[in-house]
Structures are given as C-alpha cells and as structure tokens.
Protein backbone atom coordinates (compact mmCIF):
# COMPACT_ATOMS: atom_id res chain seq x y z
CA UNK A 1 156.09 41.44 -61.31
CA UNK A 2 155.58 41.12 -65.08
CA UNK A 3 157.19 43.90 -67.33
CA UNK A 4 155.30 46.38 -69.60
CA UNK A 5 156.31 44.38 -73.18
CA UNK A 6 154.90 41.03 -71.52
CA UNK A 7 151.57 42.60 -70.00
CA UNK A 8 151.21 44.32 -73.41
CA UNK A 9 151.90 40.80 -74.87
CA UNK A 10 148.99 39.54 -72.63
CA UNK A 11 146.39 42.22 -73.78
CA UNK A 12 147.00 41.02 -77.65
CA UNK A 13 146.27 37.69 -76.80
CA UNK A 14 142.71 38.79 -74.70
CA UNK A 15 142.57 41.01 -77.29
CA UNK A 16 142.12 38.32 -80.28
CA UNK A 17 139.90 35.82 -77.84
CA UNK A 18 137.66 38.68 -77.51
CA UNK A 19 136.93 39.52 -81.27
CA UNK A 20 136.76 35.05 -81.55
CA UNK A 21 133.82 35.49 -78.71
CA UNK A 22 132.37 37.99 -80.61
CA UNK A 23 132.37 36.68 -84.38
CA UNK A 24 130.54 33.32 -82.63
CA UNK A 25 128.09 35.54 -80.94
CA UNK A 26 127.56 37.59 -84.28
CA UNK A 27 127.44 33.89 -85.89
CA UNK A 28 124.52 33.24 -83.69
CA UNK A 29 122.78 36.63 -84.27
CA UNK A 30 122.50 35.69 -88.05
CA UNK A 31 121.07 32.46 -87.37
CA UNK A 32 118.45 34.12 -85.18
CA UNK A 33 117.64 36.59 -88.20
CA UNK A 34 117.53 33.59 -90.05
CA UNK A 35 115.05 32.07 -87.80
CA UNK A 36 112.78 35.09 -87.48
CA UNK A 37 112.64 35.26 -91.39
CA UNK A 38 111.46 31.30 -91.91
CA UNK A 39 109.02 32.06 -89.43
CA UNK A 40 108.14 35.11 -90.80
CA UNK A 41 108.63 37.07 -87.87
CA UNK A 42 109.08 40.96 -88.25
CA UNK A 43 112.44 41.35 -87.04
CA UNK A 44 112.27 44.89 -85.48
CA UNK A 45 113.97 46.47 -82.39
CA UNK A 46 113.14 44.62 -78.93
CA UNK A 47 113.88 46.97 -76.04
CA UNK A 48 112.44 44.43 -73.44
CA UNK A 49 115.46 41.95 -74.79
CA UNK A 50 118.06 44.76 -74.80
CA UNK A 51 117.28 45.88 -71.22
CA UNK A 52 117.80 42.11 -70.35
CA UNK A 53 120.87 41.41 -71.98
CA UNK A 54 122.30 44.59 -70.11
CA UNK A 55 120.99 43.91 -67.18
CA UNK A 56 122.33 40.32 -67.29
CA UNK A 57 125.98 41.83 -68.50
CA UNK A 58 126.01 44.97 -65.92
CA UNK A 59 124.90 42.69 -62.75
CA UNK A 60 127.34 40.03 -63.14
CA UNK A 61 130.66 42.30 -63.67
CA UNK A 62 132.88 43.79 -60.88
CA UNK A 63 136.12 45.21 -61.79
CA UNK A 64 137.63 48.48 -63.15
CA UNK A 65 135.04 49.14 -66.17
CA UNK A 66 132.08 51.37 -65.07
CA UNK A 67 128.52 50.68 -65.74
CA UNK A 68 128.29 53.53 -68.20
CA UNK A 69 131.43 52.00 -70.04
CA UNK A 70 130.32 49.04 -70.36
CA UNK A 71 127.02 49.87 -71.54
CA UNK A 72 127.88 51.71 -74.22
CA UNK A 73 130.72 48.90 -75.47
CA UNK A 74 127.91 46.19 -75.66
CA UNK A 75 125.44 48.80 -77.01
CA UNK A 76 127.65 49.04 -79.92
CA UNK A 77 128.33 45.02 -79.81
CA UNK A 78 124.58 44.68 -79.52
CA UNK A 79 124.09 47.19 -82.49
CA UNK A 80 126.69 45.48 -84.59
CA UNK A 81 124.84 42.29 -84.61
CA UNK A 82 121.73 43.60 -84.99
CA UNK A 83 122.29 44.45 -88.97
CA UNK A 84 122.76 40.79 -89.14
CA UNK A 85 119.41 40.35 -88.46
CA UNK A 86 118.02 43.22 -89.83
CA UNK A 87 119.48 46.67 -90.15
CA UNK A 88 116.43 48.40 -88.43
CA UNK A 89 115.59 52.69 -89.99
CA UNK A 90 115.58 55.07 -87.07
CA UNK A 91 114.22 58.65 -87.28
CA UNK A 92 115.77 61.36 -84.91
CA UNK A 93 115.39 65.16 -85.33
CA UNK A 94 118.11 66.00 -87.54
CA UNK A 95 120.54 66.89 -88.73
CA UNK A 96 123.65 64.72 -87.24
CA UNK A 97 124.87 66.26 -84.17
CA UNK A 98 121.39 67.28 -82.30
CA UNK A 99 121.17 65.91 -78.67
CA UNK A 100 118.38 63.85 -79.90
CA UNK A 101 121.03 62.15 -82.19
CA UNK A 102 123.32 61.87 -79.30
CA UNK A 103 120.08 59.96 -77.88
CA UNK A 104 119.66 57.59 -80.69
CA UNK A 105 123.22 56.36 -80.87
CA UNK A 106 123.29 55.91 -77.06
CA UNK A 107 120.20 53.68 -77.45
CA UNK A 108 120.55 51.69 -80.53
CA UNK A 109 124.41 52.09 -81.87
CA UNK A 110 126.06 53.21 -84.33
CA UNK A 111 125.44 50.60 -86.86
CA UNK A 112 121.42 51.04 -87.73
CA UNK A 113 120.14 53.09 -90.69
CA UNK A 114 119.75 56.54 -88.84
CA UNK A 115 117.12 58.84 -90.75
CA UNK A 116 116.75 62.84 -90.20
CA UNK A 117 113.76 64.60 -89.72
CA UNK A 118 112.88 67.75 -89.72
CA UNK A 119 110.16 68.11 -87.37
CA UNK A 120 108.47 65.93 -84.41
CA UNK A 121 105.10 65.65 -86.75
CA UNK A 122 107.48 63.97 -89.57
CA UNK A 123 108.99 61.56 -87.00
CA UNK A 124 105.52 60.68 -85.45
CA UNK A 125 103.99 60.41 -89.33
CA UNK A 126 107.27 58.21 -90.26
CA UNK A 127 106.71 55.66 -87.40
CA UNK A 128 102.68 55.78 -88.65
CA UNK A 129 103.34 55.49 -92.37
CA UNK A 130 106.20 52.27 -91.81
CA UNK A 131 108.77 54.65 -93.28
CA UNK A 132 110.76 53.98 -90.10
CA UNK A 133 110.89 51.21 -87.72
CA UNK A 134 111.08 53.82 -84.64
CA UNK A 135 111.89 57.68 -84.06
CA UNK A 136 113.02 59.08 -81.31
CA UNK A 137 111.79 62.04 -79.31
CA UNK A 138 112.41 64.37 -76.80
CA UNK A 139 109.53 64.67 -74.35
CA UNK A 140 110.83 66.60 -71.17
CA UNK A 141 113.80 68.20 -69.66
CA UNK A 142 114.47 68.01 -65.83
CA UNK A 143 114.83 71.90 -66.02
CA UNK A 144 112.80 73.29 -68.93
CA UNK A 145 109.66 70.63 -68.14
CA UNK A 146 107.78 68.66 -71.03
CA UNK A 147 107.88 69.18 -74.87
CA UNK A 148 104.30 70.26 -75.10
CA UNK A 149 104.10 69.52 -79.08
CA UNK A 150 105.03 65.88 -77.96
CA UNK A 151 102.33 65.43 -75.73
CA UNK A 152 100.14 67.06 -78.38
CA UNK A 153 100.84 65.14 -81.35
CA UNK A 154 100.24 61.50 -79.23
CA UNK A 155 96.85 62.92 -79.29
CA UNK A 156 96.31 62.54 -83.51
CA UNK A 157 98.39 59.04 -82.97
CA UNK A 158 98.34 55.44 -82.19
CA UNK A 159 102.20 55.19 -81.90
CA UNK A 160 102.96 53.23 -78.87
CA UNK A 161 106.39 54.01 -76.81
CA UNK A 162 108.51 51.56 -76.71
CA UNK A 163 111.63 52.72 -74.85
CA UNK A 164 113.21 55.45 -72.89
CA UNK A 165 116.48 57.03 -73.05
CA UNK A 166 117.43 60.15 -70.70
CA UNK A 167 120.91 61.55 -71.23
CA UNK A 168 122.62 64.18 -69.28
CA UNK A 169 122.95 67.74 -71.08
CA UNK A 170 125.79 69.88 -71.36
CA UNK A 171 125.24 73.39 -73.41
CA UNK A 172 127.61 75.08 -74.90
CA UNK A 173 127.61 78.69 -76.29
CA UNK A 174 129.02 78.26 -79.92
CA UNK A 175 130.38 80.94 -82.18
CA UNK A 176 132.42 82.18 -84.48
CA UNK A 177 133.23 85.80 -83.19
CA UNK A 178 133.46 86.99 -79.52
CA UNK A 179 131.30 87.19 -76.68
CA UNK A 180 131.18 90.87 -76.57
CA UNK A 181 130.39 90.68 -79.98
CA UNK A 182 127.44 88.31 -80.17
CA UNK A 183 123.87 90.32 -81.06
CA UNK A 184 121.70 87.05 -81.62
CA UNK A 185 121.50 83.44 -80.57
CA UNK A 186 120.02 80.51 -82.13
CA UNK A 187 118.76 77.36 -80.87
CA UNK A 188 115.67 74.95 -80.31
CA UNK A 189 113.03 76.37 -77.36
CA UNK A 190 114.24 73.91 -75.08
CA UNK A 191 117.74 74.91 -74.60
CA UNK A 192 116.83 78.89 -74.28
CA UNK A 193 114.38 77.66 -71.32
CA UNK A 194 117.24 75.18 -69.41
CA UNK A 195 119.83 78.74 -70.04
CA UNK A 196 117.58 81.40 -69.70
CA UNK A 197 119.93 83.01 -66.36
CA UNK A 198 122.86 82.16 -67.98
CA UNK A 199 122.17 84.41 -70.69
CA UNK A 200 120.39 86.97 -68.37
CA UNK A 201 123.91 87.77 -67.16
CA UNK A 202 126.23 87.01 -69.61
CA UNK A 203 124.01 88.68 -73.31
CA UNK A 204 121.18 90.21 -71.41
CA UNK A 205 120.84 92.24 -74.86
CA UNK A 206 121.18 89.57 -77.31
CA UNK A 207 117.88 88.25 -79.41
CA UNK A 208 116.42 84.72 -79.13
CA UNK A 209 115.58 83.24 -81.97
CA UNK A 210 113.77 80.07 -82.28
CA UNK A 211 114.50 77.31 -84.93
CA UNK A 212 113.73 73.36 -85.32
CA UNK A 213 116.98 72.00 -83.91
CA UNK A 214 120.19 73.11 -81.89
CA UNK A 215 121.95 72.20 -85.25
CA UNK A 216 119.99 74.70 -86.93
CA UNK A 217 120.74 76.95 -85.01
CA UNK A 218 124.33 75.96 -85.69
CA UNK A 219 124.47 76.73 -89.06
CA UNK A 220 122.39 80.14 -89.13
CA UNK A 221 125.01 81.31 -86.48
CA UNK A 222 127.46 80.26 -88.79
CA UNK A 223 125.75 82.17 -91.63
CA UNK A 224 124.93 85.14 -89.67
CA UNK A 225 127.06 88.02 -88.37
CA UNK A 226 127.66 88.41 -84.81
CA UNK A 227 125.81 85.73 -84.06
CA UNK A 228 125.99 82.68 -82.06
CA UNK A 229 123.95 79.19 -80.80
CA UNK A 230 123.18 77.28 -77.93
CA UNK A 231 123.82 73.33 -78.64
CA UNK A 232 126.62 69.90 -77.88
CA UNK A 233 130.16 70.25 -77.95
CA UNK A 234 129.88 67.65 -80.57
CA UNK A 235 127.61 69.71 -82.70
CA UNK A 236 130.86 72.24 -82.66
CA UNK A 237 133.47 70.02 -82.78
CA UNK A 238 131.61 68.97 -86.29
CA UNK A 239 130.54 71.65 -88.09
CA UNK A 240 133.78 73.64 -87.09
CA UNK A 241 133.02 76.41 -84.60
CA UNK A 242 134.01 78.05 -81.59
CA UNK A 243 133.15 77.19 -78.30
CA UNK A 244 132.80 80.32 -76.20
CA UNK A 245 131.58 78.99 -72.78
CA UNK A 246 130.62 75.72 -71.92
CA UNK A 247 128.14 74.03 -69.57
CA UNK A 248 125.73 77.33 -69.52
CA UNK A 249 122.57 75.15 -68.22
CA UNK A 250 121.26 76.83 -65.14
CA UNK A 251 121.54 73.63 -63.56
CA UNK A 252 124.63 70.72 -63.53
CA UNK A 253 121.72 68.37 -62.75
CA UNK A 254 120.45 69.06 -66.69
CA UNK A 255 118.85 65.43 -67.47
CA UNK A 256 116.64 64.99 -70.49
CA UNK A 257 114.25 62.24 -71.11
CA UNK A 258 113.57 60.87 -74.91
CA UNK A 259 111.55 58.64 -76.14
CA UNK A 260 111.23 55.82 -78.86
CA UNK A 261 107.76 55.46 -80.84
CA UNK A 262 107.23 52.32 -82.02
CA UNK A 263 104.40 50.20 -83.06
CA UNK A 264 104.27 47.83 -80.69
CA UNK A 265 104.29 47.05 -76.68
CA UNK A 266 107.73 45.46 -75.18
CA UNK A 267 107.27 42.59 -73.52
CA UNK A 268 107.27 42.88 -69.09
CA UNK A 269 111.25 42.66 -67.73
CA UNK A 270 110.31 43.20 -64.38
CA UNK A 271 111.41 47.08 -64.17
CA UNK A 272 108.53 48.81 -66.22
CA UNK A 273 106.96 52.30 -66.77
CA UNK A 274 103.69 52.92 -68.49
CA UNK A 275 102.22 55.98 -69.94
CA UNK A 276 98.44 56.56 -70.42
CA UNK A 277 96.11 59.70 -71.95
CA UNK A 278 93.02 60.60 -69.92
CA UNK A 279 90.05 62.12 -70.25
CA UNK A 280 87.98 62.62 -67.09
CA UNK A 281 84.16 63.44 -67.00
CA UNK A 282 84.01 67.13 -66.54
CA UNK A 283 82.27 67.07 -63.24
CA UNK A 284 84.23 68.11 -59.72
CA UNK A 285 86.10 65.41 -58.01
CA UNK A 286 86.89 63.52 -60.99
CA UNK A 287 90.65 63.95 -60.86
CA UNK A 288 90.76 62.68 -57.17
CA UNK A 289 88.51 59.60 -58.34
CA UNK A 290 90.96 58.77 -60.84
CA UNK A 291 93.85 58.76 -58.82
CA UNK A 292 92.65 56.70 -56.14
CA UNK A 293 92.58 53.22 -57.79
CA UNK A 294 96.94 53.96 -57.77
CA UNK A 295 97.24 54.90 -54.52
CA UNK A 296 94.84 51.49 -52.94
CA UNK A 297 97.02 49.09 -54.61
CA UNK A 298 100.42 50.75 -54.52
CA UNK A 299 101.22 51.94 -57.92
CA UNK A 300 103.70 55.05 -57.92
CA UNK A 301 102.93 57.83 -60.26
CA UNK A 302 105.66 59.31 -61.55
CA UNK A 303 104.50 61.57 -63.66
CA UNK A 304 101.04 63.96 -64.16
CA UNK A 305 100.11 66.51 -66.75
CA UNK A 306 97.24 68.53 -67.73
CA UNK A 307 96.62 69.57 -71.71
CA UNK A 308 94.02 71.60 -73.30
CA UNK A 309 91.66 68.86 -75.04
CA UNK A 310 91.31 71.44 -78.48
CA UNK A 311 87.60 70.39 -78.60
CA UNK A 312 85.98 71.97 -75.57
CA UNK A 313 87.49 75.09 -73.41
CA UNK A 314 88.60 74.84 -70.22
CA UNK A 315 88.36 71.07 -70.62
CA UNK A 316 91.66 68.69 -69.94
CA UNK A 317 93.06 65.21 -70.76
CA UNK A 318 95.92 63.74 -68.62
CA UNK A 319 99.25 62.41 -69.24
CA UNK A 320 100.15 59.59 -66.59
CA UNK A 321 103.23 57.92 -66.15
CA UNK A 322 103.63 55.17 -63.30
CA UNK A 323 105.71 52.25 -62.41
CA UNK A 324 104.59 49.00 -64.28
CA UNK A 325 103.75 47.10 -67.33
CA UNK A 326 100.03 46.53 -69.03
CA UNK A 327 100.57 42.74 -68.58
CA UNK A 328 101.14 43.42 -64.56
CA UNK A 329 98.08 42.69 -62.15
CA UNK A 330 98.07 45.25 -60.29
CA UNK A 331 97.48 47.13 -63.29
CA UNK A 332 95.25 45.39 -64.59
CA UNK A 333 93.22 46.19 -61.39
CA UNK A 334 94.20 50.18 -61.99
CA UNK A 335 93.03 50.22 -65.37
CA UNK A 336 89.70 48.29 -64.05
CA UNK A 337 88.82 50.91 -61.40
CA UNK A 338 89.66 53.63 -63.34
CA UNK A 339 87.65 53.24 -66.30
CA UNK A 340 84.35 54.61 -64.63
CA UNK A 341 85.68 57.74 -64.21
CA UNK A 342 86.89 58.29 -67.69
CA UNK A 343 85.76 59.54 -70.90
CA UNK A 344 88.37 57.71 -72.25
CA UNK A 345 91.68 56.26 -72.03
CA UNK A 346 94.10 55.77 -74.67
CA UNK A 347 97.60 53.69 -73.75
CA UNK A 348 100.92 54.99 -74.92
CA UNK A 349 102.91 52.15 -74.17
CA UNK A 350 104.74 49.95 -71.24
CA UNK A 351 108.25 49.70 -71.48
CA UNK A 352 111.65 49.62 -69.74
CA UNK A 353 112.43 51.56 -67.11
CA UNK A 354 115.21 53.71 -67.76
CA UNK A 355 117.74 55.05 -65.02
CA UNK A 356 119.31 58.49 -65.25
CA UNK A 357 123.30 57.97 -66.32
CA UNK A 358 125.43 60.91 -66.91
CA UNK A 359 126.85 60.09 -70.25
C-alpha cells in the first residue's frame, strides 16, 4: 500500500495532465469562435449544446464525484472557454448575491459578463433592446407558486426562453441586532410567501416590507434599526451580517425554477419542455377542447395557469408548459388541433429540460 507523500506525488502528476487536457480543449474552443466569426455566425449561448455536453460527461462517469460536483466543475470549464469564443452579457436581478445570481452562475459560470438589473421589466427590455445576450428570471417557487409579473410581462414580449435552471432555496433570517429585538423585515415578495409560518411564530409582530430583491432588503436592514431580512447565506456572508436562524422556509423541499430569455429557440436534445400563451374563445367548453389534442397523443402537461387578459374582464389567457420541443411531431400535431380553439397562441420557447438538484 502506497504512502501518503507518494499518493500526493500521484495527484500532482494527474493534476498537471488535467490542466494539459484542458488548455487543448480551450485551444479548440478558440478555433470554434474563430470559425463562427468567418462564417459570421452570432456566437451566443447554446443551451441545447450545454445540456449535451453534460449529459455526455455525467452518463459516462462512475466513481466518487457526484453528479452535482461534477456539474458544476465542467460548468465552470465550460464557462471558461466560452470567453474564448465570445464572452456572452447576462442580466440577473441584482445586485451580486440575490438567489437569482446564485442562478446565473450555476447556469453559465463564473467567467461571462454578468449585468444587474433592477427590475424584471429592465431584464425583459435588455434581452429586447440587444443590451444583453440573455437575463435570467425567476418564474415560480415550489412553495410560494408563480411570479405573476413574469407571466405578465411575456405578454408585451417576443423573448423566447431558452433554458431552465431550478435551484434549491435555503432562507436565512439576517441581522445585525437580536431576535427579540427585530421590529421589521425586508425582503422580495417571494421569500415572505415561502416563510410566512416561520415568521408567524417566531416575529408574529414584526412588519413586512416589500422591496425589489432579497439584497435590498439586505442593505435597508443594515441601514435600519432593529431591523432585519430574509435572503442566502451568501448574501450575509458578503455584505457582513448576522445570521440569526437559518433554513426558515416552511418547507425543506423549497425548489425554485428560473428562467433564461433569449432570442432564439434551442435546438431538440431529446429531453425538452415547451411553454405556450393561450387565448381561448370565450364560449363554455373551450378549455376542455384545448386540452384534448395533449391528452390523444400523449403529451404531459406539466404546467397550467390562468391570467387576467387586461383587455376584457373576466376574460383569461393560459400559460402551458408540457414535455417536448416545437420541432417534435407529436407537437406538431398538438399545435395543429389546437389552433381551432384559440384566439391565439403565442410560443415562449422549447428548451432543455431541467431536473431539480439540490445545490
């Protein structure tokens, strides 16, 4: 049995062919960028190829490193040779330290140009106006339900989706004083809904207020007395405050689902969602004449919900999310069937089908 000094000896040595591996592969990345630019190709994020590559690197490991390990290494590796090619601009809901930063590293790196925003309407207008490649949003929680302004605001756009990212979420009261002491708490909506017992029992006197971002909420707790803010460990670990309790979602099973607006549609990898807006003629039985067409060729929903269409009361569209891509068949055969029974129907985008990992 080898001794510690030789099996460190042996780690140096994998240690230097892995960086080797990786300057050819970031070798080959530039010469792709290259490639993209004589052809004058816009050389923008391609979730389709991403979900491949991990796919390709996750399914053909065994050994000590988990999935979730490994996925974030070659996210990173992946993100690194990305700026070869092009150092893609994405928008998140800033500042640094929101969860929906947390969500934009975990999909695309560290290495891109990351861009703050103060508001989903700015992220939405950024993808519109080219000021950003993509933005990412947060468009439901498994405990509070969907980001209504989301849904809204794909309404007034043409942004497609072009990837999903769902992270798990761990709250944390943050403060600088004590928990007896604490007279108001901060944060975005979301996170009040997803710890609304928690906060029943433990500061069933304390005031809500609402503000743009968990970090926001950060900072006015940090500016006001006896105050205090619901948002990441990380957000406290950086902008220097107390933790007071952590993990104060109602639920452990806290999972929320983000998305990235693009401009274009992924290509098909064989493990697809798609999202649609419709508007049904106002007349009864529409909404079970819609749904049919999924059901007759075996197309799971996985998602249904009902907004006000601001032009007519009492009148809806739906949001509808189901397993496949545009380019599938079957779809195509949906899309066909349904059609008659809409007003309209407006596509947000197929794209990969993300799987829940507890990061």
């Amino acid at each position: 049995m080898r001794n510690i000094r030789e099996l460190r000896e042996s780690i140096s040595d994998i240690d230097v062919q892995i960086t080797n591996l990786l300057q050819k592969r970031a070798e080959i990345a530039k010469q792709i960028g290259e490639i993209k630019t004589g052809q004058g190709e816009e050389q923008i994020y391609d979730p389709s190829r991403q979900k491949l590559l991990m796919d390709n690197v996750l399914g053909a490991v065994q050994g000590f490193l988990t999935p979730e390990g490994l996925k974030r290494i070659f996210t990173e590796i992946s993100s690194q040779c990305q700026q070869l090619e092009q150092k893609i601009k994405v928008g998140f809901l800033g500042p640094e330290g929101t969860y929906t930063h947390q969500a934009s590293v975990a999909e695309f790196g560290s290495s891109v140009n990351f861009i703050p925003f103060s508001s989903v309407d700015d992220l939405f207008s950024a993808v519109e106006k080219k000021i950003v490649d993509c933005s990412v949003v947060a468009i439901e929680n498994s405990t509070g339900g969907v980001v209504h302004k989301v849904l809204d605001r794909f309404l007034d756009s043409d942004v497609k989706i072009s990837s999903e990212i769902i992270i798990y979420i761990h709250h944390c009261l943050i403060s600088n004083v004590d928990l007896d002491k604490v007279e108001c708490i901060f944060s975005h909506p979301q996170p009040f809904m997803q710890c609304r017992h928690w906060l029943r029992e433990n500061l069933p006197s304390a005031r809500h207020v609402e503000v743009a971002s968990t970090v926001e909420g950060v900072h006015k707790a940090r500016e006001t007395k006896n105050s205090a803010a619901i948002a990441s460990e990380i957000a406290a670990n950086r902008y220097k405050m107390k933790i007071l309790a952590k993990n104060i979602q109602d639920t452990m099973e806290n999972f929320t689902r983000f998305v990235v607006l693009g401009r274009t549609v992924p290509k098909p990898t064989g493990s697809d969602k798609t999202s649609l807006i419709v508007s049904l003629k106002h007349k009864p039985g529409s909404l079970f004449e819609a749904l049919k067409p999924f059901a007759a060729r075996g197309v799971n929903l996985t998602k249904i919900e009902s907004r006000p269409t601001r032009q007519r009361p009492w009148e809806y569209v739906f949001f509808i999310d189901f397993e496949g891509h545009l380019d599938d068949k079957k779809v195509k055969g949906v899309l066909k069937e349904l059609e008659p029974h809409t007003v309209f129907i407006q596509c947000l985008g197929s794209y990969p089908n993300e799987r829940m990992n507890k990061q």
